[in-house]
N, C-alpha and C. Protein backbone atom coordinates (compact mmCIF):
# COMPACT_ATOMS: atom_id res chain seq x y z
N UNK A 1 0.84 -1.16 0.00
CA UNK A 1 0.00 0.00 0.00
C UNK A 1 0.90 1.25 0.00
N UNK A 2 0.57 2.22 -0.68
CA UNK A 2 1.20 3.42 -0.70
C UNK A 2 0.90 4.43 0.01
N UNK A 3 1.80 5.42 0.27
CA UNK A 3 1.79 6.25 1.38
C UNK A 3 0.50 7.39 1.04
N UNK A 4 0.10 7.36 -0.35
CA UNK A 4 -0.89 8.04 -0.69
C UNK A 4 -1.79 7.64 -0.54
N UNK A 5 -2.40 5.96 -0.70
CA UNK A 5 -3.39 5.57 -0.39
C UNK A 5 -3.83 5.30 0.95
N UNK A 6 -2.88 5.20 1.91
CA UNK A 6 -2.89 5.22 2.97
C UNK A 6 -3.65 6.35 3.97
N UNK A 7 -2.97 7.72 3.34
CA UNK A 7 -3.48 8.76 3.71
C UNK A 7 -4.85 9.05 3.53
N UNK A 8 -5.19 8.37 2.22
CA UNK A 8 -6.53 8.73 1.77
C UNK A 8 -7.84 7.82 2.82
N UNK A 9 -7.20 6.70 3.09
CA UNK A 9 -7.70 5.88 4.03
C UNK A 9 -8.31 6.39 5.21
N UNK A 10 -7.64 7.24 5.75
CA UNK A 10 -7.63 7.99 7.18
C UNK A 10 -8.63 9.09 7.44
N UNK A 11 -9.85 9.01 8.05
CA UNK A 11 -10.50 10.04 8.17
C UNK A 11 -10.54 11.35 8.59
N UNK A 12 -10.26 12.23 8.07
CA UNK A 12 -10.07 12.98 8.84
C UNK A 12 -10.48 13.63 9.77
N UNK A 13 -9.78 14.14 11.01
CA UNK A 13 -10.87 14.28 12.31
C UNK A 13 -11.53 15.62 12.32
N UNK A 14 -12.46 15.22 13.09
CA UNK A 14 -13.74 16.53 13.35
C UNK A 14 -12.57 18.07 13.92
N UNK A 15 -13.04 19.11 12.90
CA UNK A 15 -12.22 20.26 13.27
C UNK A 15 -12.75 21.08 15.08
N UNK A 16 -11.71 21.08 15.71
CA UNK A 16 -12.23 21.50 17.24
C UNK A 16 -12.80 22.76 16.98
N UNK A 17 -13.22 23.28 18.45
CA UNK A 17 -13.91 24.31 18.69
C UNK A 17 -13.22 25.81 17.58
N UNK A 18 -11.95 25.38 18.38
CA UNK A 18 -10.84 26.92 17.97
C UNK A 18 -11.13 26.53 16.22
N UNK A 19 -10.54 25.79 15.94
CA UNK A 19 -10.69 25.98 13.91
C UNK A 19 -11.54 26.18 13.71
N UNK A 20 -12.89 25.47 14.04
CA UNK A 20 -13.92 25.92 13.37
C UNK A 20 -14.35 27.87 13.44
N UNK A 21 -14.10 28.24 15.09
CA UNK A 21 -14.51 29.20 15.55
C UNK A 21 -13.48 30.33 14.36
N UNK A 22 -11.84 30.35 14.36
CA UNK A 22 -11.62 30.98 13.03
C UNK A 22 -12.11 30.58 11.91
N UNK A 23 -12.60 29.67 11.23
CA UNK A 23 -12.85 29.50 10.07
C UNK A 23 -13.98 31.10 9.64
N UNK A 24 -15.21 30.70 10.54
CA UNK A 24 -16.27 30.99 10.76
C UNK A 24 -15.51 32.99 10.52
N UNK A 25 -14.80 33.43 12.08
CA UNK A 25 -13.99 35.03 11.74
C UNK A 25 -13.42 35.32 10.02
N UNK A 26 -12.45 34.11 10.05
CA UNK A 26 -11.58 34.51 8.82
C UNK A 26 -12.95 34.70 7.78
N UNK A 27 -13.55 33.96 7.50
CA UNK A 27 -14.51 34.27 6.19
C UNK A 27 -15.55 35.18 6.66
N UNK A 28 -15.96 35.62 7.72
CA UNK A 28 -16.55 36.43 7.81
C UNK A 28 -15.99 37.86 7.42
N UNK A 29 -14.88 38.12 8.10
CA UNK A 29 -14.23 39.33 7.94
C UNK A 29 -14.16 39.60 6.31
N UNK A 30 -13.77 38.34 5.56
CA UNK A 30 -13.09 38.64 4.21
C UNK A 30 -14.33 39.07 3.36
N UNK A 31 -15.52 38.15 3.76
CA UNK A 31 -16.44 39.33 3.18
C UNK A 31 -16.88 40.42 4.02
N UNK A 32 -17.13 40.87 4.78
CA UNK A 32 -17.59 41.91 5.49
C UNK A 32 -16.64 43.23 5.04
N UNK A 33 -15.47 42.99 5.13
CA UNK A 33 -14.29 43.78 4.74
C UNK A 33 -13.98 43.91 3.39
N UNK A 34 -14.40 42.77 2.19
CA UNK A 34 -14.32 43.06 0.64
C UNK A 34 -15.58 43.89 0.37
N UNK A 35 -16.47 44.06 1.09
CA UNK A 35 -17.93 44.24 0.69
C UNK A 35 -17.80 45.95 1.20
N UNK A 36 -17.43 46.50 2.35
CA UNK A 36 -16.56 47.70 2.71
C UNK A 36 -15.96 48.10 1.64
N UNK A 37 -14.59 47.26 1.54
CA UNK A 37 -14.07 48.19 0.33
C UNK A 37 -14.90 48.52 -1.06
N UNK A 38 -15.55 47.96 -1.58
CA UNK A 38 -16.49 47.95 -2.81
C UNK A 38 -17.20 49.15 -2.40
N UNK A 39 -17.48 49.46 -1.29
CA UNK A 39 -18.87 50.32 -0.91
C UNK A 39 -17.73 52.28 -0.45
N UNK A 40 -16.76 51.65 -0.69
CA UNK A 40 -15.53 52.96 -0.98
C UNK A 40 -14.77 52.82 0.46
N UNK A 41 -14.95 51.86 1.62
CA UNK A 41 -14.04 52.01 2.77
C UNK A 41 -12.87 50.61 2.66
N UNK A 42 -12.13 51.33 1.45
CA UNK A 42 -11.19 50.41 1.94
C UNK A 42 -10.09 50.66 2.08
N UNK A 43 -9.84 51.80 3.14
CA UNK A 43 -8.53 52.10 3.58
C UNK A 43 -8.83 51.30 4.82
N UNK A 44 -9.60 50.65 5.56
CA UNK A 44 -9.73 49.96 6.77
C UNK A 44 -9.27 48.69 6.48
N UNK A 45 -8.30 47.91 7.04
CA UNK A 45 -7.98 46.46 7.45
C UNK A 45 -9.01 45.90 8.50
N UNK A 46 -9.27 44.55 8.42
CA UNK A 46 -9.82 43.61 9.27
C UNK A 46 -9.57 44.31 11.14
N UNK A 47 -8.01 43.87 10.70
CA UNK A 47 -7.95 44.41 12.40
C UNK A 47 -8.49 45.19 13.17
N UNK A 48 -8.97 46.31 12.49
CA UNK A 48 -9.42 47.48 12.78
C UNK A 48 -11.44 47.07 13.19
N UNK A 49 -11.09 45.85 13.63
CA UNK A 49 -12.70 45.47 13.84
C UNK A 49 -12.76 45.37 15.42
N UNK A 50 -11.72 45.41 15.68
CA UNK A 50 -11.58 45.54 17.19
C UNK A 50 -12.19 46.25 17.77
N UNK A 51 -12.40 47.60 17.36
CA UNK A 51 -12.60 48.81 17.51
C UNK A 51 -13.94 48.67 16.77
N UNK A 52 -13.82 48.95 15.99
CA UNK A 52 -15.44 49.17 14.61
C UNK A 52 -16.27 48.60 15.20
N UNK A 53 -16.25 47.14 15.67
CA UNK A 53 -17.14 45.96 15.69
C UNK A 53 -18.05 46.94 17.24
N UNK A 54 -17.42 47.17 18.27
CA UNK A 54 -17.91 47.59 19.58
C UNK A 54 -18.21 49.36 19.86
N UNK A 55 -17.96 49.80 18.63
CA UNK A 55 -18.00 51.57 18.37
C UNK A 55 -19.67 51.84 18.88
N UNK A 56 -19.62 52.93 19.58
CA UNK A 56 -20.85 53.26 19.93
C UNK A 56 -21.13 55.00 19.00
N UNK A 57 -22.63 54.93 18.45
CA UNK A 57 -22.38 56.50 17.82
C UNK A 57 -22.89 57.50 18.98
N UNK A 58 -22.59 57.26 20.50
CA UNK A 58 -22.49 58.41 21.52
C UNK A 58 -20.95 58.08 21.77
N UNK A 59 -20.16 57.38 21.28
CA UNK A 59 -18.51 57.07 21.85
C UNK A 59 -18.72 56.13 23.31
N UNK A 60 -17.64 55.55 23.29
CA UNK A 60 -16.92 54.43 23.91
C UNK A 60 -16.04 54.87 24.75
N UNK A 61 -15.51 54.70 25.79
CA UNK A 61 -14.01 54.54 26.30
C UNK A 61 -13.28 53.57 25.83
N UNK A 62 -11.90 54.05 25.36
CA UNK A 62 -11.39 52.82 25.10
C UNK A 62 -10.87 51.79 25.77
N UNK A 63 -11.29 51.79 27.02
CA UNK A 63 -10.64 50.28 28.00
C UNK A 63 -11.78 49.65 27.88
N UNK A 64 -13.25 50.27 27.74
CA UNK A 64 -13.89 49.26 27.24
C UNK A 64 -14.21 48.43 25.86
N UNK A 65 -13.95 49.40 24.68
CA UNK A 65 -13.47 48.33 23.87
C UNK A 65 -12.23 47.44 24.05
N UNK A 66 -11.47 47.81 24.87
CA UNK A 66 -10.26 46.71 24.94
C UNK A 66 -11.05 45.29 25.45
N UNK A 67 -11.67 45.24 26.61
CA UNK A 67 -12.62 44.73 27.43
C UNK A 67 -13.22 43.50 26.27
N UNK A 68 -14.23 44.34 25.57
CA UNK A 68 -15.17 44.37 24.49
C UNK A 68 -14.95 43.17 23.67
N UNK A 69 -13.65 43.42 23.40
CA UNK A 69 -12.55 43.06 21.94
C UNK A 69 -11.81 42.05 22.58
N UNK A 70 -11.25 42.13 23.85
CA UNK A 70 -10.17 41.00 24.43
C UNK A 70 -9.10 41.60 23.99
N UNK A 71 -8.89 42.97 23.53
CA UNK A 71 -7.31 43.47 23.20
C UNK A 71 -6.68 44.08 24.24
N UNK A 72 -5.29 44.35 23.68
CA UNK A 72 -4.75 45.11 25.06
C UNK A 72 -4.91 46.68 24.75
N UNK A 73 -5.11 46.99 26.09
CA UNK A 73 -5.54 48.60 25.80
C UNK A 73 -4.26 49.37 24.60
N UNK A 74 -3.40 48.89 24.91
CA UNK A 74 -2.02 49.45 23.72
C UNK A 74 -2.71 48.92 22.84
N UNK A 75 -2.97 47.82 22.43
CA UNK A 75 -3.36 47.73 20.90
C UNK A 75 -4.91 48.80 20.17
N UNK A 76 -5.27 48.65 21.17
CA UNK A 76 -7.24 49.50 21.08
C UNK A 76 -6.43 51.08 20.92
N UNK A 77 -5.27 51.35 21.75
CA UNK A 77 -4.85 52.66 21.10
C UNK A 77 -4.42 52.67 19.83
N UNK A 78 -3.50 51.83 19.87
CA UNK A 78 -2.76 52.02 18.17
C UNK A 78 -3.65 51.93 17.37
N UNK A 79 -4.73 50.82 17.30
CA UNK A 79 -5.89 51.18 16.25
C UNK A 79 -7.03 52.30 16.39
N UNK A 80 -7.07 52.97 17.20
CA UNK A 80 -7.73 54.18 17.42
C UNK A 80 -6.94 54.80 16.53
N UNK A 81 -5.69 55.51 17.16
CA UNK A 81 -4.79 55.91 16.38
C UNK A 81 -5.02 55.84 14.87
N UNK A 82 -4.63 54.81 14.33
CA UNK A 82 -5.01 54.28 12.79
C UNK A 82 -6.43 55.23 12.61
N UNK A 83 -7.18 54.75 13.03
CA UNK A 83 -8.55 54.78 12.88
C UNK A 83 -8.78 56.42 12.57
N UNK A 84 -8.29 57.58 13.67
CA UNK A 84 -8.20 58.77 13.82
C UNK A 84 -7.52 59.35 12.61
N UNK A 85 -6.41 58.72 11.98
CA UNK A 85 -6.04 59.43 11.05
C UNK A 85 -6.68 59.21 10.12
N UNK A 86 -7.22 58.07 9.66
CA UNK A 86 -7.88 57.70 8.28
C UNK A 86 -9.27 58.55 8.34
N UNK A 87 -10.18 59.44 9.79
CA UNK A 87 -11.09 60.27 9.84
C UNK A 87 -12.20 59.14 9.95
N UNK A 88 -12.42 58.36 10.32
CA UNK A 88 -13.26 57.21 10.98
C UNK A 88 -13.81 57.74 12.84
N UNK A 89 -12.59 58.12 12.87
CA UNK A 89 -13.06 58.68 14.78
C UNK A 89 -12.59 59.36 15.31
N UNK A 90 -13.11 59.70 16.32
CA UNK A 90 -12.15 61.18 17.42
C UNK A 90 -12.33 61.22 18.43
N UNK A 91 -11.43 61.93 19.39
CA UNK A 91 -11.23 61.21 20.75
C UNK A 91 -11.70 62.74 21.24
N UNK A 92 -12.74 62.49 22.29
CA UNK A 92 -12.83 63.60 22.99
C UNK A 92 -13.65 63.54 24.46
N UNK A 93 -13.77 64.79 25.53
CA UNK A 93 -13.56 64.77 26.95
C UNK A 93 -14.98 63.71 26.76
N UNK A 94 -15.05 62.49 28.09
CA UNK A 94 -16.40 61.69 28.30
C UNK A 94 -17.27 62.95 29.30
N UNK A 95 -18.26 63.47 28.94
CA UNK A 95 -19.37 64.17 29.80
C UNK A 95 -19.48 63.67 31.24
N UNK A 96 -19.56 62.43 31.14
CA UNK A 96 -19.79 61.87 32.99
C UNK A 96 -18.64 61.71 33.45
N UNK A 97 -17.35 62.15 32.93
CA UNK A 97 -16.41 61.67 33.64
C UNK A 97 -14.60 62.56 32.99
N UNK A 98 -15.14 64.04 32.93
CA UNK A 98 -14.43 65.05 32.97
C UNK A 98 -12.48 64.65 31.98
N UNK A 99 -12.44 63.60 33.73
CA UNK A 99 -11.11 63.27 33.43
C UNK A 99 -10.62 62.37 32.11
N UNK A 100 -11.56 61.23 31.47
CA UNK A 100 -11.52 59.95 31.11
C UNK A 100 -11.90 60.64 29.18
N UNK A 101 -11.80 59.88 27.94
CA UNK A 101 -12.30 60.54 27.28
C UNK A 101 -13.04 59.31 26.28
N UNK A 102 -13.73 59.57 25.35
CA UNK A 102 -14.44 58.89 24.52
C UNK A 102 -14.02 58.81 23.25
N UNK A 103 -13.72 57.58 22.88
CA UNK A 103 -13.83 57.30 21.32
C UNK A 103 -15.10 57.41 20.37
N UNK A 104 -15.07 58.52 19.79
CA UNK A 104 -16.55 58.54 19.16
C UNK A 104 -16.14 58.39 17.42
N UNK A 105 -17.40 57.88 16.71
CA UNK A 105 -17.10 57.97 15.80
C UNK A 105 -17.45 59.33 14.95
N UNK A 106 -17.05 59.75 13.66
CA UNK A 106 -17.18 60.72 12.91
C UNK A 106 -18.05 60.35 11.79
N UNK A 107 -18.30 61.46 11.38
CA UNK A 107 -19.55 61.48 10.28
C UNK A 107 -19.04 60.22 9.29
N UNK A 108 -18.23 60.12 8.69
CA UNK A 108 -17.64 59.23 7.93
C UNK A 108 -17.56 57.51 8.89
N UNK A 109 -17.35 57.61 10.30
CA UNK A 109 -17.15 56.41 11.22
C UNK A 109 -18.66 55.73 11.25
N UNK A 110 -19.65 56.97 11.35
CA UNK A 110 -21.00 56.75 11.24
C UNK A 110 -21.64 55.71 10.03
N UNK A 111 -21.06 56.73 8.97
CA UNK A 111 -21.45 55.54 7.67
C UNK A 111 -21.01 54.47 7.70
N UNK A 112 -19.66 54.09 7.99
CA UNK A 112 -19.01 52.81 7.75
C UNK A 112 -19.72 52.55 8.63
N UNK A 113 -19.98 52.45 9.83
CA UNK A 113 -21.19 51.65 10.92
C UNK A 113 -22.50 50.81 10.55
N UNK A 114 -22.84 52.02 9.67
CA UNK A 114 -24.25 51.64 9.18
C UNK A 114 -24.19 50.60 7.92
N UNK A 115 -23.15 50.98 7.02
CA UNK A 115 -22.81 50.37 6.00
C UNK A 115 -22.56 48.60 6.50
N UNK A 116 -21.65 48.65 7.62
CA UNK A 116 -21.33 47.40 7.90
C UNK A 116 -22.39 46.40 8.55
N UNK A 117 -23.10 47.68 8.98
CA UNK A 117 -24.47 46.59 10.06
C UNK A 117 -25.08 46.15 8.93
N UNK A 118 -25.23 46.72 7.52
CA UNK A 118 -26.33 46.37 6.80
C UNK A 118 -25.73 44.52 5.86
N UNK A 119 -23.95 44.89 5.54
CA UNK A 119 -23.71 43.74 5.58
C UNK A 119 -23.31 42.61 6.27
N UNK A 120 -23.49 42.79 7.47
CA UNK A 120 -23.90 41.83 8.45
C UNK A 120 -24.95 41.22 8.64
N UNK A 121 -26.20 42.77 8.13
CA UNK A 121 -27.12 41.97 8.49
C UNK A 121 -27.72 40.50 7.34
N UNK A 122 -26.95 41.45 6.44
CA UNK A 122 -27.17 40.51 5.13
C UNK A 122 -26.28 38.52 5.12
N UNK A 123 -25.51 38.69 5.58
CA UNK A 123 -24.76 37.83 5.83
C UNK A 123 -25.59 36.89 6.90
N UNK A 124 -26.28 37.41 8.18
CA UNK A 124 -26.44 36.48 9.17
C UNK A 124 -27.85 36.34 8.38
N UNK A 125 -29.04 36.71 7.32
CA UNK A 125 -30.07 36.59 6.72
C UNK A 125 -29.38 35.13 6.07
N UNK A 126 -28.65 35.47 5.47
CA UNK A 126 -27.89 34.36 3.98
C UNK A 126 -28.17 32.77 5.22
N UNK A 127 -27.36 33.04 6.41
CA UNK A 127 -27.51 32.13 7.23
C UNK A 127 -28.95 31.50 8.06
N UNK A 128 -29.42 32.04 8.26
CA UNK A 128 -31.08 32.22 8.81
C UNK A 128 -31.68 31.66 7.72
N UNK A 129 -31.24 31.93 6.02
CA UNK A 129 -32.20 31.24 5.73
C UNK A 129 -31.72 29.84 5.17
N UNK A 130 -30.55 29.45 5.21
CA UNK A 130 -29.90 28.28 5.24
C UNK A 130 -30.39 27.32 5.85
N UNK A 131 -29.99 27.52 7.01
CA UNK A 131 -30.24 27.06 8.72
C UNK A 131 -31.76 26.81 8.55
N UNK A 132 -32.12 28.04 8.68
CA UNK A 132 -33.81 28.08 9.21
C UNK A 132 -33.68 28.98 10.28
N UNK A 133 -34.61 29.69 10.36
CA UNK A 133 -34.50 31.16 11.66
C UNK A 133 -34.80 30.41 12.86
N UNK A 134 -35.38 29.52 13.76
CA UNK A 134 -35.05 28.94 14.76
C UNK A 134 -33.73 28.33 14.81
N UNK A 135 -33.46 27.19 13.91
CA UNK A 135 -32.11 26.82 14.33
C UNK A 135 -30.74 27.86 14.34
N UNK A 136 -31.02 28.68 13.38
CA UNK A 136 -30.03 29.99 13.15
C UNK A 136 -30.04 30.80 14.73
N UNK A 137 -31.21 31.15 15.16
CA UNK A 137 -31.22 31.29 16.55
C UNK A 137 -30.54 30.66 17.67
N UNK A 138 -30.85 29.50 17.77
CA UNK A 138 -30.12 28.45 18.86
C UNK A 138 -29.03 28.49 18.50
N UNK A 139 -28.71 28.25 17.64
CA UNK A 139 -26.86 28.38 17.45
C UNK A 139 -26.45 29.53 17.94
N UNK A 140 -27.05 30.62 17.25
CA UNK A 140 -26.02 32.13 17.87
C UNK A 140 -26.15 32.03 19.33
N UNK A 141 -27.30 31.61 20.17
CA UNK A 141 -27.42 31.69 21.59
C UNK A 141 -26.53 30.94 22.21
N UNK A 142 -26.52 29.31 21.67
CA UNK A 142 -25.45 28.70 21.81
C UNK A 142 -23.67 29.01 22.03
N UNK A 143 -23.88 29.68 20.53
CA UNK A 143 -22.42 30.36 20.10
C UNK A 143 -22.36 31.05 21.14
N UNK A 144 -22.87 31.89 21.87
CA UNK A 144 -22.74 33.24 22.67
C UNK A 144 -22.39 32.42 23.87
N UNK A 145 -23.22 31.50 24.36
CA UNK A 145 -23.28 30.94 25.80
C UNK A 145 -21.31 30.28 25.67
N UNK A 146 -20.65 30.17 24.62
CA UNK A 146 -19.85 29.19 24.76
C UNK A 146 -19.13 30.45 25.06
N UNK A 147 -19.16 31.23 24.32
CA UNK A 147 -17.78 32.49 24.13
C UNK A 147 -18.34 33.33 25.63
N UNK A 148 -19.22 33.28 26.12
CA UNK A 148 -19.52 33.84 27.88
C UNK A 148 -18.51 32.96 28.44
N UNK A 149 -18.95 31.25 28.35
CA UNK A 149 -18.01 30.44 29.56
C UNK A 149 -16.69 30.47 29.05
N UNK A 150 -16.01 30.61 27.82
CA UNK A 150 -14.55 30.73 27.53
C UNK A 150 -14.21 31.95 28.44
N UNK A 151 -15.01 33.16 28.15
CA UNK A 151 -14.55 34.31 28.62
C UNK A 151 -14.25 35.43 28.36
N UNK A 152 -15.13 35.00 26.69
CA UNK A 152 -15.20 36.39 25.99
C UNK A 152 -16.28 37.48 26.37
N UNK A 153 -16.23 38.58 26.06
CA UNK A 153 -17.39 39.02 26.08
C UNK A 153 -18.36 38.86 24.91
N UNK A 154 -19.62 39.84 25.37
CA UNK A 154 -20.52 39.85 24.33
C UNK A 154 -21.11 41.26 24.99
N UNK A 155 -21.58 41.59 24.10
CA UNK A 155 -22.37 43.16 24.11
C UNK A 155 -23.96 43.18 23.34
N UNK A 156 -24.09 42.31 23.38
CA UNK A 156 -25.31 42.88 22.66
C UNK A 156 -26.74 41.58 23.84
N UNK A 157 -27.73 41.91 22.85
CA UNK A 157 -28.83 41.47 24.23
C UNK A 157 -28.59 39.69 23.96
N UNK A 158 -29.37 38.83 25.14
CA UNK A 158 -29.32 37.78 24.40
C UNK A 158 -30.61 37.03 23.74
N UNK A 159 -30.31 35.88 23.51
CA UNK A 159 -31.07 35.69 22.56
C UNK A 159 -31.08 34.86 21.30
């Protein structure tokens, strides 16, 4: 028997949590982020979802997107940073809290927001109607309950 047929023999095993869970990011991003650039934002990289993904249009602090995101507050700066020069956002005093300040987005941060929710929303539809809108449901609740007990966050309601 040959080392090729051999191989072919061998089933290959069920992909764990972690591969599947990038598979699922990596292709999400690549369209979410090709579909951006087409729509004229494509001076933004993926990375920069750190930030984007948890942007509030009253502004954020950024230790809580670090929080948010699982990044380190140095990194949530440097992509602020990024973010600030390309005119996506701007940093200014938080109202309840004088000392501390807010990442807000800009008229332009605004659109890309809206732009991106709409292909998201389009994307998790594509899935919903795959799935089926109950099972598409249980999974994301699922999905969510797993990334709570790992230890990620989540921000949005559940469900």
């Amino acid at each position: 028997m040959t080392a090729d047929r051999r191989t072919q023999e061998v089933p290959e095993p069920e992909p764990d949590l972690g591969v599947l869970a990038a598979r699922v990011l990596l292709s999400v991003q690549r369209e979410l982020f090709g579909a951006l650039a087409e729509q004229g934002f494509d001076d933004i990289q993926p990375r920069a979802g750190a930030v984007l993904a948890h942007l509030r249009p009253e502004g954020i602090r950024a230790s809580a997107l670090a929080r948010l995101s699982g990044q380190h507050k140095q990194v949530i700066g440097s992509l602020v940073d990024d973010l600030e020069r390309l005119g996506y956002v701007e940093r200014g005093p938080d109202p309840a809290d004088c000392r501390a300040k807010l990442v807000r987005p800009t008229e332009r941060g605004l659109l890309q927001m809206e732009t991106a929710t709409a292909i998201m929303r389009a994307i998790e539809d594509r899935h919903a109607k795959s799935l089926g809108d109950q099972p598409y449901a249980t999974f994301k609740k699922a999905l969510r309950q797993v990334a709570q007990a790992q230890g990620g966050e989540t921000d949005g309601p559940p469900g």
